[in-house]
PDB file of N, CA and C in Angstrom:
ATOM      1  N   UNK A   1      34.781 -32.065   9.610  1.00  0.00           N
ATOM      2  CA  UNK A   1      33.769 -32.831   8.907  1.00  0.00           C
ATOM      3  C   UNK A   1      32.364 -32.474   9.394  1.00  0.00           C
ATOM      4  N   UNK A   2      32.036 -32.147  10.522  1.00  0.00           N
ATOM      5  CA  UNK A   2      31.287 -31.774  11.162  1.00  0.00           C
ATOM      6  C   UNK A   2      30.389 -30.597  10.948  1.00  0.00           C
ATOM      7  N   UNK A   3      30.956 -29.491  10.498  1.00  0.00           N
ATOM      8  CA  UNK A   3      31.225 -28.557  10.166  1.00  0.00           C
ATOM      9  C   UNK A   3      30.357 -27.851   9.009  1.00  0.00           C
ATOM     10  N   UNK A   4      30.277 -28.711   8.078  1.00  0.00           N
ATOM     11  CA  UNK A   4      29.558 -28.832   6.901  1.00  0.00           C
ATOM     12  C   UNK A   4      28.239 -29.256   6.877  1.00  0.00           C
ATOM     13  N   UNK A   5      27.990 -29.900   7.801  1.00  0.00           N
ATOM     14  CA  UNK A   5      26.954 -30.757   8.191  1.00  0.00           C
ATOM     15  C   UNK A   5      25.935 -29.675   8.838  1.00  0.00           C
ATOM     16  N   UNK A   6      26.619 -29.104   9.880  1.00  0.00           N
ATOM     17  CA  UNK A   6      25.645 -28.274  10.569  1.00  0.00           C
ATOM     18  C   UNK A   6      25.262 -27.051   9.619  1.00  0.00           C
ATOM     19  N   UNK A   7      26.339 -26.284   8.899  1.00  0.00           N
ATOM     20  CA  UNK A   7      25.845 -25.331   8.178  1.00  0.00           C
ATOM     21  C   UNK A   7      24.641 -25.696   7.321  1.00  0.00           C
ATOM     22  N   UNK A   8      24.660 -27.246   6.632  1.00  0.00           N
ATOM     23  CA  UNK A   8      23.546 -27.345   5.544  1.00  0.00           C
ATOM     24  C   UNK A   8      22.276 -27.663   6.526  1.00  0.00           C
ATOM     25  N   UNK A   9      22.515 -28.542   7.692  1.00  0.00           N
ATOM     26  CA  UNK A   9      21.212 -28.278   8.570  1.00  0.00           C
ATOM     27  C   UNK A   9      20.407 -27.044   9.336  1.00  0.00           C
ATOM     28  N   UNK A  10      21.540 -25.933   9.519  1.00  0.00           N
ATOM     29  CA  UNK A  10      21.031 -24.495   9.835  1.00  0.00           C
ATOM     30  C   UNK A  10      20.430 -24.037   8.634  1.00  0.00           C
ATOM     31  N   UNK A  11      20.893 -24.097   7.378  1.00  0.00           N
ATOM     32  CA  UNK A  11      20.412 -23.411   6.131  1.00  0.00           C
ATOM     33  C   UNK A  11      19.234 -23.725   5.712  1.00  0.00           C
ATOM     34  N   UNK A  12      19.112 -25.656   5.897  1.00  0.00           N
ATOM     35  CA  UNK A  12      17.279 -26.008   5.715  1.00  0.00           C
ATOM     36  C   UNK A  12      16.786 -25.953   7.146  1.00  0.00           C
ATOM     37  N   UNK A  13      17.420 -25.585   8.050  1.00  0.00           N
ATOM     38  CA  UNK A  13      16.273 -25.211   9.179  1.00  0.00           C
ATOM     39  C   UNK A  13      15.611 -23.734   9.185  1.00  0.00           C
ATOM     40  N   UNK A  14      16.353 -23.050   8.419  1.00  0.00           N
ATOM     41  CA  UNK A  14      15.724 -21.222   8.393  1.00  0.00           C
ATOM     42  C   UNK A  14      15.079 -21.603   7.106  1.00  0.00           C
ATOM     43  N   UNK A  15      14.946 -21.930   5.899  1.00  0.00           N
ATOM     44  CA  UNK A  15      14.220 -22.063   4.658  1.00  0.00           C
ATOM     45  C   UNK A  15      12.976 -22.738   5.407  1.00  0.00           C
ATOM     46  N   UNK A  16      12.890 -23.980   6.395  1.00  0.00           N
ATOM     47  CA  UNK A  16      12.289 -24.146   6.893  1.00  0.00           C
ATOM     48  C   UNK A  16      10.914 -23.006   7.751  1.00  0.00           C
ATOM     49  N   UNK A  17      11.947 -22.566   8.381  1.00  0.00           N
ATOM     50  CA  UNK A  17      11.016 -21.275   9.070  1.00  0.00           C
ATOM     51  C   UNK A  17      10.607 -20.501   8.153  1.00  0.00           C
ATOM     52  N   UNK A  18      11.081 -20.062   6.925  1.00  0.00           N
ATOM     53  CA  UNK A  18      10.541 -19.087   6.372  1.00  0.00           C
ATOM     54  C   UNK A  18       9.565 -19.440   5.742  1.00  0.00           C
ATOM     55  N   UNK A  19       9.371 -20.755   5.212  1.00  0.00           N
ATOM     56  CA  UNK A  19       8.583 -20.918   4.586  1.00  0.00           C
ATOM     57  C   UNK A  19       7.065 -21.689   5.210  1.00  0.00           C
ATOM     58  N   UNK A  20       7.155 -21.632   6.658  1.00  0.00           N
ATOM     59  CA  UNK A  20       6.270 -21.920   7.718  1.00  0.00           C
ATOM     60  C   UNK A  20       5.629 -20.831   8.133  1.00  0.00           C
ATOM     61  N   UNK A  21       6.107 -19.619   8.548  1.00  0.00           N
ATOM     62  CA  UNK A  21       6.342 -18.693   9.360  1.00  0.00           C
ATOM     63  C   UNK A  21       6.067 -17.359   8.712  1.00  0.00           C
ATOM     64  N   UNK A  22       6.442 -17.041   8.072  1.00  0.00           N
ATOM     65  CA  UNK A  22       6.632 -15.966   6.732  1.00  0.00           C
ATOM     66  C   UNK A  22       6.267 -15.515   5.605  1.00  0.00           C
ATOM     67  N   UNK A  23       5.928 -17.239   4.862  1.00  0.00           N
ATOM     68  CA  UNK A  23       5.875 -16.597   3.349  1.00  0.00           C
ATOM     69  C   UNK A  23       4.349 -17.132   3.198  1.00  0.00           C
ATOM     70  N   UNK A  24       3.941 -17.664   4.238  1.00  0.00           N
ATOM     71  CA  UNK A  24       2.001 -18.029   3.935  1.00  0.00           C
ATOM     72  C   UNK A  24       1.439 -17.289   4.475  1.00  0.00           C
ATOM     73  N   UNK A  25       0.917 -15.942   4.122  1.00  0.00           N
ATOM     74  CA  UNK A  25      -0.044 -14.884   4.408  1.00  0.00           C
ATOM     75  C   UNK A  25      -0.986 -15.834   4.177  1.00  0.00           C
ATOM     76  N   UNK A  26      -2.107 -15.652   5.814  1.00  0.00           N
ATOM     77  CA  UNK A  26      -3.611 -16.269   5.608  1.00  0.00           C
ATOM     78  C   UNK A  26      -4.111 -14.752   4.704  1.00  0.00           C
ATOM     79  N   UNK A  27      -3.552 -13.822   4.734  1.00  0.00           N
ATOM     80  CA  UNK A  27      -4.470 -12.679   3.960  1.00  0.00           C
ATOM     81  C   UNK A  27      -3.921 -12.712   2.671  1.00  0.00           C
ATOM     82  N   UNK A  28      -5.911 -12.334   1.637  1.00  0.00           N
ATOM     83  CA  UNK A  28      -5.616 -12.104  -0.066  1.00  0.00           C
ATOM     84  C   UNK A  28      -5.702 -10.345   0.591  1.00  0.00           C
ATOM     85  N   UNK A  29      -5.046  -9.407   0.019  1.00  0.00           N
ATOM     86  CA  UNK A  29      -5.386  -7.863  -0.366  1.00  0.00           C
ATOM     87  C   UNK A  29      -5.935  -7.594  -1.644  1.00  0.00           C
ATOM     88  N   UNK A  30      -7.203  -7.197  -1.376  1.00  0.00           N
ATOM     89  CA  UNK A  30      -7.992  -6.432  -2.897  1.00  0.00           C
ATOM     90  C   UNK A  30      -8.051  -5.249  -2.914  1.00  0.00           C
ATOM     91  N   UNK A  31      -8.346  -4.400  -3.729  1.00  0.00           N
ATOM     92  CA  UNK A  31      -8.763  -2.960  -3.689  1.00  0.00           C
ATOM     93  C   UNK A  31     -10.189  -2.651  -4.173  1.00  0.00           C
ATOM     94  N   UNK A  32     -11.147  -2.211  -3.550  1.00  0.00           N
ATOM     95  CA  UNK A  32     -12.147  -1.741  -3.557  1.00  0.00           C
ATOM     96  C   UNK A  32     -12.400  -0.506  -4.510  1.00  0.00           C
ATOM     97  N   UNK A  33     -13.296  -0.333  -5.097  1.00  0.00           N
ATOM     98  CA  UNK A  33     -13.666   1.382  -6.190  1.00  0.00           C
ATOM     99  C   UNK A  33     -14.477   1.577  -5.461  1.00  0.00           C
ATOM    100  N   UNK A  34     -14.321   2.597  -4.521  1.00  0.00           N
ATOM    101  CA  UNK A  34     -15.659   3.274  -3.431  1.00  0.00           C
ATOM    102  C   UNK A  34     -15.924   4.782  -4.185  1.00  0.00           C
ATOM    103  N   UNK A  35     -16.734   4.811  -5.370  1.00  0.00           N
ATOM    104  CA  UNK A  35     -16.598   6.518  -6.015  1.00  0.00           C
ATOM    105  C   UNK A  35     -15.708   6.502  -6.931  1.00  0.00           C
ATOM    106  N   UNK A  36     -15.040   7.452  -6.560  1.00  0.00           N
ATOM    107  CA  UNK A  36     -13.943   7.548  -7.242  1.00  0.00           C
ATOM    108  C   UNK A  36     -12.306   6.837  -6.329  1.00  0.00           C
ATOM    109  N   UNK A  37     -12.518   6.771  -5.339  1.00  0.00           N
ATOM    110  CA  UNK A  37     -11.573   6.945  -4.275  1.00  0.00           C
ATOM    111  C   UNK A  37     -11.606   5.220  -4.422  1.00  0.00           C
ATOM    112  N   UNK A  38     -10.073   4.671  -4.409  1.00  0.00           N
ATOM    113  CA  UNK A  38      -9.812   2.872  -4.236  1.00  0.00           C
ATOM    114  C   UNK A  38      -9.698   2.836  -2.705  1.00  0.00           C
ATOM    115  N   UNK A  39     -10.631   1.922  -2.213  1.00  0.00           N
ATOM    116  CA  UNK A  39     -10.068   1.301  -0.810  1.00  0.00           C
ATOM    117  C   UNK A  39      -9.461   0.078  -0.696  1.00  0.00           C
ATOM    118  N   UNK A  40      -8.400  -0.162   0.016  1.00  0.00           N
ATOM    119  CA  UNK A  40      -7.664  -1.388   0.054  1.00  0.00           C
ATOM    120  C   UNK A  40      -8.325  -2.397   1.455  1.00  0.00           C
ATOM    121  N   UNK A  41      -8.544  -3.269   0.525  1.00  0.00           N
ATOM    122  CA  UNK A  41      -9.149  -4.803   1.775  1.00  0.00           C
ATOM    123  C   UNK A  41      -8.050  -5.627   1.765  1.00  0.00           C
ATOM    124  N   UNK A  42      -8.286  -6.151   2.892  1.00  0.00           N
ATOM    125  CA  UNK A  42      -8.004  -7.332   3.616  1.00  0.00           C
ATOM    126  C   UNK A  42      -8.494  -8.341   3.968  1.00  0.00           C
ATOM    127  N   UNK A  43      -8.666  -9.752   2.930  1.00  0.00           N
ATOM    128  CA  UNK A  43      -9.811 -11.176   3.343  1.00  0.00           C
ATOM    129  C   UNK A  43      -8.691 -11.990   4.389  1.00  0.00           C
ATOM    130  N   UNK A  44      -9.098 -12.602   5.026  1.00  0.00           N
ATOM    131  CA  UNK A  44      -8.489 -13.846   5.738  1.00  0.00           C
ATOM    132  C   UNK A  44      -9.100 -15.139   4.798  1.00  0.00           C
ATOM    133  N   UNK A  45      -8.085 -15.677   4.126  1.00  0.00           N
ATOM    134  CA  UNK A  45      -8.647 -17.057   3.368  1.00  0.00           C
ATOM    135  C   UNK A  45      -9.159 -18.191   4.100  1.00  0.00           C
ATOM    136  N   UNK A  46      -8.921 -18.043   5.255  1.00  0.00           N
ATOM    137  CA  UNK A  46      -9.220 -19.354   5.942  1.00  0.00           C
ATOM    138  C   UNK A  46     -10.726 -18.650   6.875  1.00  0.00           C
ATOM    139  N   UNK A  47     -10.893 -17.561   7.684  1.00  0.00           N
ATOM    140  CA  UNK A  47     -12.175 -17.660   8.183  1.00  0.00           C
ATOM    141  C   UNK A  47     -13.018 -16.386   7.135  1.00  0.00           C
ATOM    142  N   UNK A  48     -12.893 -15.811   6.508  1.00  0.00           N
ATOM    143  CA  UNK A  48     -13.405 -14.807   5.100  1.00  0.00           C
ATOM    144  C   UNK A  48     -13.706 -13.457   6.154  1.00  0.00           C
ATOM    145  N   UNK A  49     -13.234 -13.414   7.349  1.00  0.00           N
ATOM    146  CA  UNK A  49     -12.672 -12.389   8.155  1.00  0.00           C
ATOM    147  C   UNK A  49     -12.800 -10.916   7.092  1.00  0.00           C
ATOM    148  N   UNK A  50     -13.003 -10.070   6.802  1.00  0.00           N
ATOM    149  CA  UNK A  50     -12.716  -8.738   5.650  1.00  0.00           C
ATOM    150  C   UNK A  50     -12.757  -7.610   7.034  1.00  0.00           C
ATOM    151  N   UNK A  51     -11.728  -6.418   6.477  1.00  0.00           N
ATOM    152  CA  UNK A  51     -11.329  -5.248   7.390  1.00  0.00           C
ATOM    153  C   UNK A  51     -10.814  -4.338   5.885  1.00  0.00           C
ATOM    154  N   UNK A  52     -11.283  -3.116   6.107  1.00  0.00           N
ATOM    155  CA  UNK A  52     -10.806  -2.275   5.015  1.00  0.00           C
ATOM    156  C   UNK A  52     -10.067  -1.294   5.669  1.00  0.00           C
ATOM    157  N   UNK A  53      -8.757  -0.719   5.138  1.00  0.00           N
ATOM    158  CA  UNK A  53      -7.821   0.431   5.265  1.00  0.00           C
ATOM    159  C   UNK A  53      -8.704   1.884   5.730  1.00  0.00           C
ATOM    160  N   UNK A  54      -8.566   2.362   6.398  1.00  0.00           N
ATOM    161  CA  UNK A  54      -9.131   3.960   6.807  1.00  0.00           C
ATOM    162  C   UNK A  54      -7.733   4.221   6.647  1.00  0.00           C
ATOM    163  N   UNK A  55      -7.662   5.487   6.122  1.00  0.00           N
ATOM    164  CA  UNK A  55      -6.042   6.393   6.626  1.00  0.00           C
ATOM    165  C   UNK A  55      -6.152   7.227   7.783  1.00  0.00           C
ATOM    166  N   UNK A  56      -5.152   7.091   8.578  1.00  0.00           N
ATOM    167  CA  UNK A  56      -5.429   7.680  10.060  1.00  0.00           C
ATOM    168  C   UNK A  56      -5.750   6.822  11.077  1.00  0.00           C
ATOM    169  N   UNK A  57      -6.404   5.611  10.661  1.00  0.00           N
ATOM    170  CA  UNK A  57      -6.981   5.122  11.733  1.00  0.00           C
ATOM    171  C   UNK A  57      -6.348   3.428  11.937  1.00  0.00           C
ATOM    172  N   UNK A  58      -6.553   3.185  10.400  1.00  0.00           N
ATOM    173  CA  UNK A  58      -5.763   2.085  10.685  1.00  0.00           C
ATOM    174  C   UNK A  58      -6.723   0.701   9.712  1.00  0.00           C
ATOM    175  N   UNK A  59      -6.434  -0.647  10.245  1.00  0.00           N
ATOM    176  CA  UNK A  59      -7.355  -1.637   9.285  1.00  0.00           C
ATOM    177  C   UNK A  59      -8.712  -1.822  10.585  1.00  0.00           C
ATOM    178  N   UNK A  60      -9.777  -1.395  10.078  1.00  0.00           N
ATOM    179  CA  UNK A  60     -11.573  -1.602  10.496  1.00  0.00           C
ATOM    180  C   UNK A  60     -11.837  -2.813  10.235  1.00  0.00           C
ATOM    181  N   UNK A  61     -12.599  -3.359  10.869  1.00  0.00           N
ATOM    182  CA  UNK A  61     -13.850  -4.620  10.450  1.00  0.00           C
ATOM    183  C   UNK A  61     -14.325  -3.635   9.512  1.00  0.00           C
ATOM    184  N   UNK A  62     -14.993  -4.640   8.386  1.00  0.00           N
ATOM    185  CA  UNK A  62     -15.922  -4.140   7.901  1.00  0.00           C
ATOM    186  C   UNK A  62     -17.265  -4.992   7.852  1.00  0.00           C
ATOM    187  N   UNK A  63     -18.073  -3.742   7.870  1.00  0.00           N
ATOM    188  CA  UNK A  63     -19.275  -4.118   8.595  1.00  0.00           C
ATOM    189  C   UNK A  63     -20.201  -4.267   7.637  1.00  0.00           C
ATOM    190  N   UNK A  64     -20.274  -5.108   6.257  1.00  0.00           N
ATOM    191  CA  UNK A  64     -20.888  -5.346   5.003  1.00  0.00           C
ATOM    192  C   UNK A  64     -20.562  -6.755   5.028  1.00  0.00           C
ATOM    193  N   UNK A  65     -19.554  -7.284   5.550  1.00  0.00           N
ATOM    194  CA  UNK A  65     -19.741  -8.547   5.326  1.00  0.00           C
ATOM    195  C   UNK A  65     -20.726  -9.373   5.877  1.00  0.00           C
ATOM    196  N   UNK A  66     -21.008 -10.803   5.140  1.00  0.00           N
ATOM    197  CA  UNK A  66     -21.632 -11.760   5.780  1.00  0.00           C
ATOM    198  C   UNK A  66     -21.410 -12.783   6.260  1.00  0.00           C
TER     199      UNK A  66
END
């Protein structure tokens, strides 16, 4: 009897985590038209934080924001 009980409390304890933990990106991703060439951003919704993609190097501050 027991048995049943714990499986449905393990099952809403990981839906739990995932949906704490996992599925709320503080980041929106936009893509930028720099020229011709798209750059991909990164905002933080909660402090407006922005870092754009370099290839090679990795995600930058970017240094345009205010």
């Amino acid at each position: 009897m027991k048995k049943p009980i714990v499986w449905v409390a393990a099952v809403l304890l990981l839906l739990f985590a995932f949906s704490m933990l996992i599925y709320p990106t503080p980041y929106k991703y936009l893509q930028y038209m720099n020229g011709s060439s798209i750059t991909p951003l990164k905002v933080n919704t909660i402090t407006g934080h922005t870092q754009r993609y370099v290839q090679g190097v990795g995600w930058v501050d970017d240094t345009n924001t205010q």
